[in-house]
Protein backbone atom coordinates (compact mmCIF):
# COMPACT_ATOMS: atom_id res chain seq x y z
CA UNK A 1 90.43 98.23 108.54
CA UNK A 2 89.70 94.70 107.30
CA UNK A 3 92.31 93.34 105.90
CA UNK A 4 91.86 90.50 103.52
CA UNK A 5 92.68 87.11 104.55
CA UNK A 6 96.20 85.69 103.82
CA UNK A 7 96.54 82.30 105.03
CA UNK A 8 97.48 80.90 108.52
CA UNK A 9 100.57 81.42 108.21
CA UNK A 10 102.63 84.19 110.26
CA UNK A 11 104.41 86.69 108.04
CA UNK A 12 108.14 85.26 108.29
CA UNK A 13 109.31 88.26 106.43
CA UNK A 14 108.95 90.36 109.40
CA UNK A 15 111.79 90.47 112.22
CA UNK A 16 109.95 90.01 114.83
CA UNK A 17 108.54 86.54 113.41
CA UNK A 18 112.28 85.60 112.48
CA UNK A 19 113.24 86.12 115.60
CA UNK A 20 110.90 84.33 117.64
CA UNK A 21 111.92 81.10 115.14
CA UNK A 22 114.98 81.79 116.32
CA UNK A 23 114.55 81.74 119.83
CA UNK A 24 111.87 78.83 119.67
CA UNK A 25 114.26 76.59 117.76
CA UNK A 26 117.05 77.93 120.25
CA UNK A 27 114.90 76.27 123.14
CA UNK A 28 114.02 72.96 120.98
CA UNK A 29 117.58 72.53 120.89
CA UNK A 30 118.21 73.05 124.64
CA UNK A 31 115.73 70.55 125.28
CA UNK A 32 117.27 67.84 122.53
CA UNK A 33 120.53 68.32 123.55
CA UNK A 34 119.77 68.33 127.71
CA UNK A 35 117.94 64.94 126.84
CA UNK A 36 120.70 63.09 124.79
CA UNK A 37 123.87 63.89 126.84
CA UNK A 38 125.30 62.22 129.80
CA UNK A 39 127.73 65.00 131.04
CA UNK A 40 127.86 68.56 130.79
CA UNK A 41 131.24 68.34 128.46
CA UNK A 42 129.17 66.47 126.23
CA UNK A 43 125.96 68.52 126.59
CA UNK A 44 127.82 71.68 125.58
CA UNK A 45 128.95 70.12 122.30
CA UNK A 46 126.04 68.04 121.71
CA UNK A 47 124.03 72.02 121.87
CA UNK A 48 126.34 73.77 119.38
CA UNK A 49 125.98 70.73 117.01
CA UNK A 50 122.14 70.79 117.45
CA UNK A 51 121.53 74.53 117.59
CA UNK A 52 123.70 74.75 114.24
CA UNK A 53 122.15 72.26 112.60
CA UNK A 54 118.61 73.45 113.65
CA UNK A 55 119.16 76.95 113.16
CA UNK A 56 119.90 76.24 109.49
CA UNK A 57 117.29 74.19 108.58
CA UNK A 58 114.64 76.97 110.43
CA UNK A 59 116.42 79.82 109.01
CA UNK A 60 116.25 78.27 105.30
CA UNK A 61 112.33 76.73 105.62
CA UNK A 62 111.67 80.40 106.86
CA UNK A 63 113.45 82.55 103.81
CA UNK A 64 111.48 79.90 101.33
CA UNK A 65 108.11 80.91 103.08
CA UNK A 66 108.90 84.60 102.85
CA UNK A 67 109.68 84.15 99.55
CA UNK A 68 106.41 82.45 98.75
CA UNK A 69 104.28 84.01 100.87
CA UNK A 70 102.11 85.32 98.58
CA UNK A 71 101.21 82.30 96.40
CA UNK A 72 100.96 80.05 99.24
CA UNK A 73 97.84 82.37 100.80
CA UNK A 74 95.82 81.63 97.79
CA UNK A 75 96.02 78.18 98.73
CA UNK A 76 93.49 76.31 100.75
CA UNK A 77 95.14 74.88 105.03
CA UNK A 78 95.21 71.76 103.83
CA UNK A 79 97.82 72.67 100.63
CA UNK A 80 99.39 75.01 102.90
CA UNK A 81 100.14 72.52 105.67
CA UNK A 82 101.50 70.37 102.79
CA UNK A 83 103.52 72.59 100.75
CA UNK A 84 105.34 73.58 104.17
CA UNK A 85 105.40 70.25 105.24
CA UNK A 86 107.67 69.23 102.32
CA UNK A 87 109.48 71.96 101.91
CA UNK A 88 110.39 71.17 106.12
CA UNK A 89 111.26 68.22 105.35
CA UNK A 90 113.42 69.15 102.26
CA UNK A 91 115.57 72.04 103.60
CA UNK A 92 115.86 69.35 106.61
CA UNK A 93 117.29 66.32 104.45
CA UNK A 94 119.91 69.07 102.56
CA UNK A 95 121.10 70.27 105.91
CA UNK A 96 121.50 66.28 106.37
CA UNK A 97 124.22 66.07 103.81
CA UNK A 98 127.19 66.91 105.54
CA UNK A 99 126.70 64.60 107.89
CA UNK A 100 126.36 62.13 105.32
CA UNK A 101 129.67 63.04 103.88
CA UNK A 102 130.92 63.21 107.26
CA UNK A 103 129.63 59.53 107.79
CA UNK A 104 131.18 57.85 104.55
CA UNK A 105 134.85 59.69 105.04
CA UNK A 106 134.64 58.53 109.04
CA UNK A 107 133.63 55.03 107.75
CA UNK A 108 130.65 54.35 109.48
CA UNK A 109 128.16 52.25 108.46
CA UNK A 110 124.86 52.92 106.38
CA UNK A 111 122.87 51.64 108.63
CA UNK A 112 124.51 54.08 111.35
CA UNK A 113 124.20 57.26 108.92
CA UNK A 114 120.26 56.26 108.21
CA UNK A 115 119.31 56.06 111.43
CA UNK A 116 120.93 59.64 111.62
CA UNK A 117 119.16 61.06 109.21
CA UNK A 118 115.64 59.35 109.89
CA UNK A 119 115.93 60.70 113.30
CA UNK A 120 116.57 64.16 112.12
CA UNK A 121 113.55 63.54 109.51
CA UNK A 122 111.34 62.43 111.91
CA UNK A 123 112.00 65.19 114.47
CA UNK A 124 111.61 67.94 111.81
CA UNK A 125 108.34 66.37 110.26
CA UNK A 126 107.20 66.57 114.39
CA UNK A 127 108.26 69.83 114.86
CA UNK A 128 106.63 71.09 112.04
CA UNK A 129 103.29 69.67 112.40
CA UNK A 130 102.82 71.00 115.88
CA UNK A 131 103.59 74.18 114.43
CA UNK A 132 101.59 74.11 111.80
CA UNK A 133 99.10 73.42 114.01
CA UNK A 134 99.56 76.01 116.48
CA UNK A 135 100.06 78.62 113.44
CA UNK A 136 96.40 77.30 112.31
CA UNK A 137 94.55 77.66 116.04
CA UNK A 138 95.98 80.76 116.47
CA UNK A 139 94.66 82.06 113.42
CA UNK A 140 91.14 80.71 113.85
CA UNK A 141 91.08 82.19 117.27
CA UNK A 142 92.41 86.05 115.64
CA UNK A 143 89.42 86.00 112.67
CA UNK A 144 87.27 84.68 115.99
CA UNK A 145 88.18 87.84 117.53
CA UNK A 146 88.07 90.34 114.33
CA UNK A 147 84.75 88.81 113.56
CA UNK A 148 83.31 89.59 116.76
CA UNK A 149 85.14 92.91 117.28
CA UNK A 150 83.43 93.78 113.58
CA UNK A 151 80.28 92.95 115.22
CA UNK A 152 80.25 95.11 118.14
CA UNK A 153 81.67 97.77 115.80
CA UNK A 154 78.56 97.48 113.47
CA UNK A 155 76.16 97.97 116.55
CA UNK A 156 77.76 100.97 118.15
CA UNK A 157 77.30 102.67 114.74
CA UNK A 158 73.90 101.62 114.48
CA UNK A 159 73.36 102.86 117.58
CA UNK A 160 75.03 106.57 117.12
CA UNK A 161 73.39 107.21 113.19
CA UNK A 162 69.86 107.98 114.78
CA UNK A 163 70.51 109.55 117.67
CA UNK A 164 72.96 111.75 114.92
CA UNK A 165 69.87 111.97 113.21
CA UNK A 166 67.34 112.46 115.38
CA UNK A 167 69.45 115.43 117.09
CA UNK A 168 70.00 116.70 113.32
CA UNK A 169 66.06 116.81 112.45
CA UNK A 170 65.09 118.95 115.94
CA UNK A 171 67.69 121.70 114.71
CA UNK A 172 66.08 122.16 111.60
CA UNK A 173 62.24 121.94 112.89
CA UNK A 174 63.15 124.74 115.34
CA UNK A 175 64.45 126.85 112.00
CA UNK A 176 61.03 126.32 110.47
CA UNK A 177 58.41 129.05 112.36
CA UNK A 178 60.60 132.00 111.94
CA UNK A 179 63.01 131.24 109.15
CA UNK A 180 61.68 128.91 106.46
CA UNK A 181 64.33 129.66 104.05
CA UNK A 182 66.70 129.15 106.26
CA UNK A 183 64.98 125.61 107.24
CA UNK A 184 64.75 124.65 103.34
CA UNK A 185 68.72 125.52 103.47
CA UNK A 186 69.38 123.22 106.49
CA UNK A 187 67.05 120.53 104.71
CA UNK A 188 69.31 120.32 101.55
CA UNK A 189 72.46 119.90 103.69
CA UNK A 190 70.55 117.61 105.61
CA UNK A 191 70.20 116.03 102.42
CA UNK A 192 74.26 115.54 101.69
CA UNK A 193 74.74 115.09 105.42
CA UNK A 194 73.12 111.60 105.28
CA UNK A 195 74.32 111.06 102.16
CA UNK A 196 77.64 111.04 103.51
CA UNK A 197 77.24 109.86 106.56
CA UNK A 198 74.51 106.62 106.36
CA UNK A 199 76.17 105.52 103.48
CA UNK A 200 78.78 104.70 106.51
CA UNK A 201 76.82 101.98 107.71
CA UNK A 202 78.39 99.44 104.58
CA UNK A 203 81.76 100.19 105.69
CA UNK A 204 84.37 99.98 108.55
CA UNK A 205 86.02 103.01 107.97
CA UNK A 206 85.87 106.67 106.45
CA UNK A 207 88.94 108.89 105.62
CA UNK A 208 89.98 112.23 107.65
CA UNK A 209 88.97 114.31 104.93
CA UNK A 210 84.97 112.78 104.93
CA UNK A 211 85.20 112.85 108.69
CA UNK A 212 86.22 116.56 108.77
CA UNK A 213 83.65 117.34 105.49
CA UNK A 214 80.69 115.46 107.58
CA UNK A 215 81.31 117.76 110.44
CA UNK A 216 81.46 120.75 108.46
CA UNK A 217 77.79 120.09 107.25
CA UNK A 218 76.60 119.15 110.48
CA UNK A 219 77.90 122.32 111.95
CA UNK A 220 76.56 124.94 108.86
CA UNK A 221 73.18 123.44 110.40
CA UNK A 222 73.91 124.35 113.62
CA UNK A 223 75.17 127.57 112.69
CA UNK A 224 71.82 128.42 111.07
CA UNK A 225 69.57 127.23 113.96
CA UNK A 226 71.75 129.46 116.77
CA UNK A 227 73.27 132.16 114.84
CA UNK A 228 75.86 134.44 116.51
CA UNK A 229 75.86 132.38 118.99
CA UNK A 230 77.99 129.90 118.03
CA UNK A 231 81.77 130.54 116.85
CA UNK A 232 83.89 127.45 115.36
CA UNK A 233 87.56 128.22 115.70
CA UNK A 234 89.25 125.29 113.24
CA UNK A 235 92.87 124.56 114.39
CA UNK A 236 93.94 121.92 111.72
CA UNK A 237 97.68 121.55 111.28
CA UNK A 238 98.68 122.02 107.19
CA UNK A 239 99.55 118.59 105.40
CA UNK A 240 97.40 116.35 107.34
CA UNK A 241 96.67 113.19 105.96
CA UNK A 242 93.55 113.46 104.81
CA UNK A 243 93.69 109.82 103.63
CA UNK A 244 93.79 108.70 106.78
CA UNK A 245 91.06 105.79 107.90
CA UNK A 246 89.76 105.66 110.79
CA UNK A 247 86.25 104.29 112.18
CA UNK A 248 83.12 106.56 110.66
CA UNK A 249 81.48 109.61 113.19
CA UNK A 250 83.88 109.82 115.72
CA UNK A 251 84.89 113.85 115.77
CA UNK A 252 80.94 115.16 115.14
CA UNK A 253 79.51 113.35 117.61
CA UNK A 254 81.67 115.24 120.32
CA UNK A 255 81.46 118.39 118.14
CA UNK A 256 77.49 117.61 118.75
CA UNK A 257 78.08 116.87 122.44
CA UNK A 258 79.90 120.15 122.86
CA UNK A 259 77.17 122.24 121.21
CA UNK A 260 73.98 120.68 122.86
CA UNK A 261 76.01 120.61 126.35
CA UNK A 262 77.75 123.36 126.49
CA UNK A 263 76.96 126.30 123.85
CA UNK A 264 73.46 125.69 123.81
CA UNK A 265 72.85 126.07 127.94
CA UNK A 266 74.77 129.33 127.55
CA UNK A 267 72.94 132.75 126.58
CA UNK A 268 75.63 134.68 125.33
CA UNK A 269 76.56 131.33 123.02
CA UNK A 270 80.13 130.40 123.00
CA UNK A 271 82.93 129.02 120.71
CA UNK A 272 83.49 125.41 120.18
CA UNK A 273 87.50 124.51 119.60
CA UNK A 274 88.64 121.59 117.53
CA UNK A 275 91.75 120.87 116.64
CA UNK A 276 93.84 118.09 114.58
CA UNK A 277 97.32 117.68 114.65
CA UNK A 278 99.79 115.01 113.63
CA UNK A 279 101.66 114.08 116.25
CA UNK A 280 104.54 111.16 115.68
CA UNK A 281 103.11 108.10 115.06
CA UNK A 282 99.69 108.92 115.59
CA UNK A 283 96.65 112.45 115.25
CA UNK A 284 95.37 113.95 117.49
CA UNK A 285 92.17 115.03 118.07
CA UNK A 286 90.62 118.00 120.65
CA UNK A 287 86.83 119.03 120.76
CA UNK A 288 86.64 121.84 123.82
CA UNK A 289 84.03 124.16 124.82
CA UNK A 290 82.78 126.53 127.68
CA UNK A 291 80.11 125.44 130.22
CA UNK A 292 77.63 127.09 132.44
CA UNK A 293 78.63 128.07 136.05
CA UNK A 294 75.13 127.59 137.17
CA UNK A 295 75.53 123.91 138.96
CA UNK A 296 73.03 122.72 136.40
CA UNK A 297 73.15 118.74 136.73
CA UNK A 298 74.25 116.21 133.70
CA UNK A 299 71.37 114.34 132.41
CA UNK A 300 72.27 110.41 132.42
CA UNK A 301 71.66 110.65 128.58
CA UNK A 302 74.34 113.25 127.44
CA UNK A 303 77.30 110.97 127.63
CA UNK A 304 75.34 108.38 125.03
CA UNK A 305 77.58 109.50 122.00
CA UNK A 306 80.73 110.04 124.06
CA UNK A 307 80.80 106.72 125.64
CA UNK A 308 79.90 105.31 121.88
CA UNK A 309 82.85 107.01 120.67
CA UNK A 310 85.26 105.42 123.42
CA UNK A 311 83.92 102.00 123.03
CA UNK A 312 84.93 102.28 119.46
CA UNK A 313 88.03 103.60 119.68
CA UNK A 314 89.04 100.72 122.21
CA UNK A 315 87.54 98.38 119.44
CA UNK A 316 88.98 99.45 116.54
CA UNK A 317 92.09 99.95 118.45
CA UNK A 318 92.44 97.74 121.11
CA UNK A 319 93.24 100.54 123.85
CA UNK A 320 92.28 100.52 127.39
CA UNK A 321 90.90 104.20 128.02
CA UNK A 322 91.20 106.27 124.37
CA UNK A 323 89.23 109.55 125.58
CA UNK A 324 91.44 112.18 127.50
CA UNK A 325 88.42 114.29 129.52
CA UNK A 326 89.49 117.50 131.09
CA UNK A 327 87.01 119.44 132.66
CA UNK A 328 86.68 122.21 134.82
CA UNK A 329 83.93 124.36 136.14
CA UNK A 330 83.23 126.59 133.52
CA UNK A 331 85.20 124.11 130.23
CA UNK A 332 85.04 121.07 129.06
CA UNK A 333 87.80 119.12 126.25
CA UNK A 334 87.96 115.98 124.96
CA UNK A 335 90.96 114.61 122.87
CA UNK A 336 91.58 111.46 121.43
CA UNK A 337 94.53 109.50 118.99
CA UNK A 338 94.53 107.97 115.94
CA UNK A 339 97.76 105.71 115.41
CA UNK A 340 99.08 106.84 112.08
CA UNK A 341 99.99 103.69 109.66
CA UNK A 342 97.02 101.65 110.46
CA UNK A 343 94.14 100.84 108.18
């Protein structure tokens, strides 16, 4: 989820980037050709000369800086800013030819076709440091943001691993009086349990299949502390991508929630539903579970994990409300989506 750095430049392989050149460039040359004609006839000429000459000398510093992409993000901003800076100002003075050509058939002067060409050199060389600049601020300001949004990421999770832990620990002591075996048992998947999931804490991410695998353990340990009376019913569509990264503990803590909320307050027990599907462009996830009619009131504390889930879902994915809550009086579900194609 961290991708490597790769220079300050935008990616002017991608259509959208080639089209907002376009369009930029498309305004530059309203504003060039507004500001040298005297009369509309002559601005309407004066734009198709300008936008032609502009768009070609955009389009071709653009296809050179897809093209070398790659070797120019192992270079420093300051032989970045260069290398584009003369290759600007190359692709600028061959665009310049024709109109060199054009000047020495028409018979104008050298000192007329110069001044033609130094204009167009110095306007380029303008043009291109401001963006270069602007390309550079705007990148400082997005690592700014990742940096900080890595942060906050890093103390959520610190946050959820004890309470995961602590909640993990009182299932096991309460195996211990009347079923030791059972306790040693829950103590050894304890063991792997932490294994997989504090070894979490030195990275962004974990895969669908370790997210699914880490609830599996924690729930064998629940099974053993209540018995019969809880159920798991597993809906998980075939061919998932179990490669899949998304941000570590985000399905057991609401399988948790669901079982210490809902199954455990219930005598008879209950069955706790998840389900994963792939939807397009995106999985979805569903924890639901029954709840007891008897009015009993919602301690302040049982939304800890649940609200540390949706703050780093809307980190990690920049969304405005990720959780979808439905609950009635006697069921509760919460479902959440992972875009697809993002790591």
């Amino acid at each position: 989820m961290n991708p490597p750095d790769r220079g300050f430049l935008p990616n002017f392989c991608a259509n959208r980037t080639v089209f907002l050149t376009v369009l930029v460039v498309e305004l530059l040359a309203f504003v060039l050709a507004l500001a040298d004609s005297r009369a509309w006839d002559d601005f309407w000429s004066q734009l198709a000369l300008t936008s032609l000459f502009m768009q070609w000398v955009a389009l071709g510093v653009a296809a050179i800086l897809c093209r070398g992409r790659r070797r120019l993000a192992r270079f420093g901003p300051a032989a970045t800013t260069l290398a584009t800076f003369g290759i600007a100002q190359t692709i600028t003075l061959l665009c310049s030819s024709p109109v060199l050509w054009l000047a020495a058939n028409a018979g104008f002067g050298v000192s007329a076709t110069l001044s033609v060409v130094v204009r167009h050199q110095a306007i380029s060389a303008i043009i291109t440091l401001l963006a270069l600049r602007y390309f550079y601020v705007q990148h400082q300001w997005q690592q700014q943001i990742e940096a900080e949004t890595r942060a906050r990421l890093r103390a959520l999770q610190a946050r959820i691993h004890p309470h995961f832990l602590f909640n993990t620990l009182n299932a096991i002591t309460s195996l211990i009086p009347g079923r030791p075996d059972q306790a040693e048992q829950a103590l050894l998947d304890l063991a792997d349990l932490l294994r997989s999931a504090l070894a979490e804490e030195d990275r962004s991410s974990a895969s669908l299949a370790e997210e699914l695998e880490l609830t599996r353990r924690y729930l064998a340990i629940e099974k053993l502390r209540m018995g019969e009376r809880l159920n798991v019913d597993w809906h998980l569509e075939d061919q998932l991508p179990l490669d899949t990264l998304l941000p570590p503990l985000l399905l057991q803590p609401l399988v948790e929630n669901a079982i210490r909320h809902g199954i455990q307050r219930l005598p008879e027990g209950g069955t706790v539903s998840i389900r994963v599907e792939r939807q397009p462009g995106k999985l979805w996830f569903s924890v639901a579970n029954p709840l007891p009619t008897s009015g009993e009131t919602v301690e302040p504390g049982q939304r800890l994990a649940q609200n540390n889930v949706r703050q780093r879902l809307q980190l990690a994915y920049e969304t405005t409300d990720p959780l979808v809550i439905v609950a009635t009086a006697d069921h509760y579900q919460v479902s959440f989506a992972i875009p697809l194609g993002r790591s």
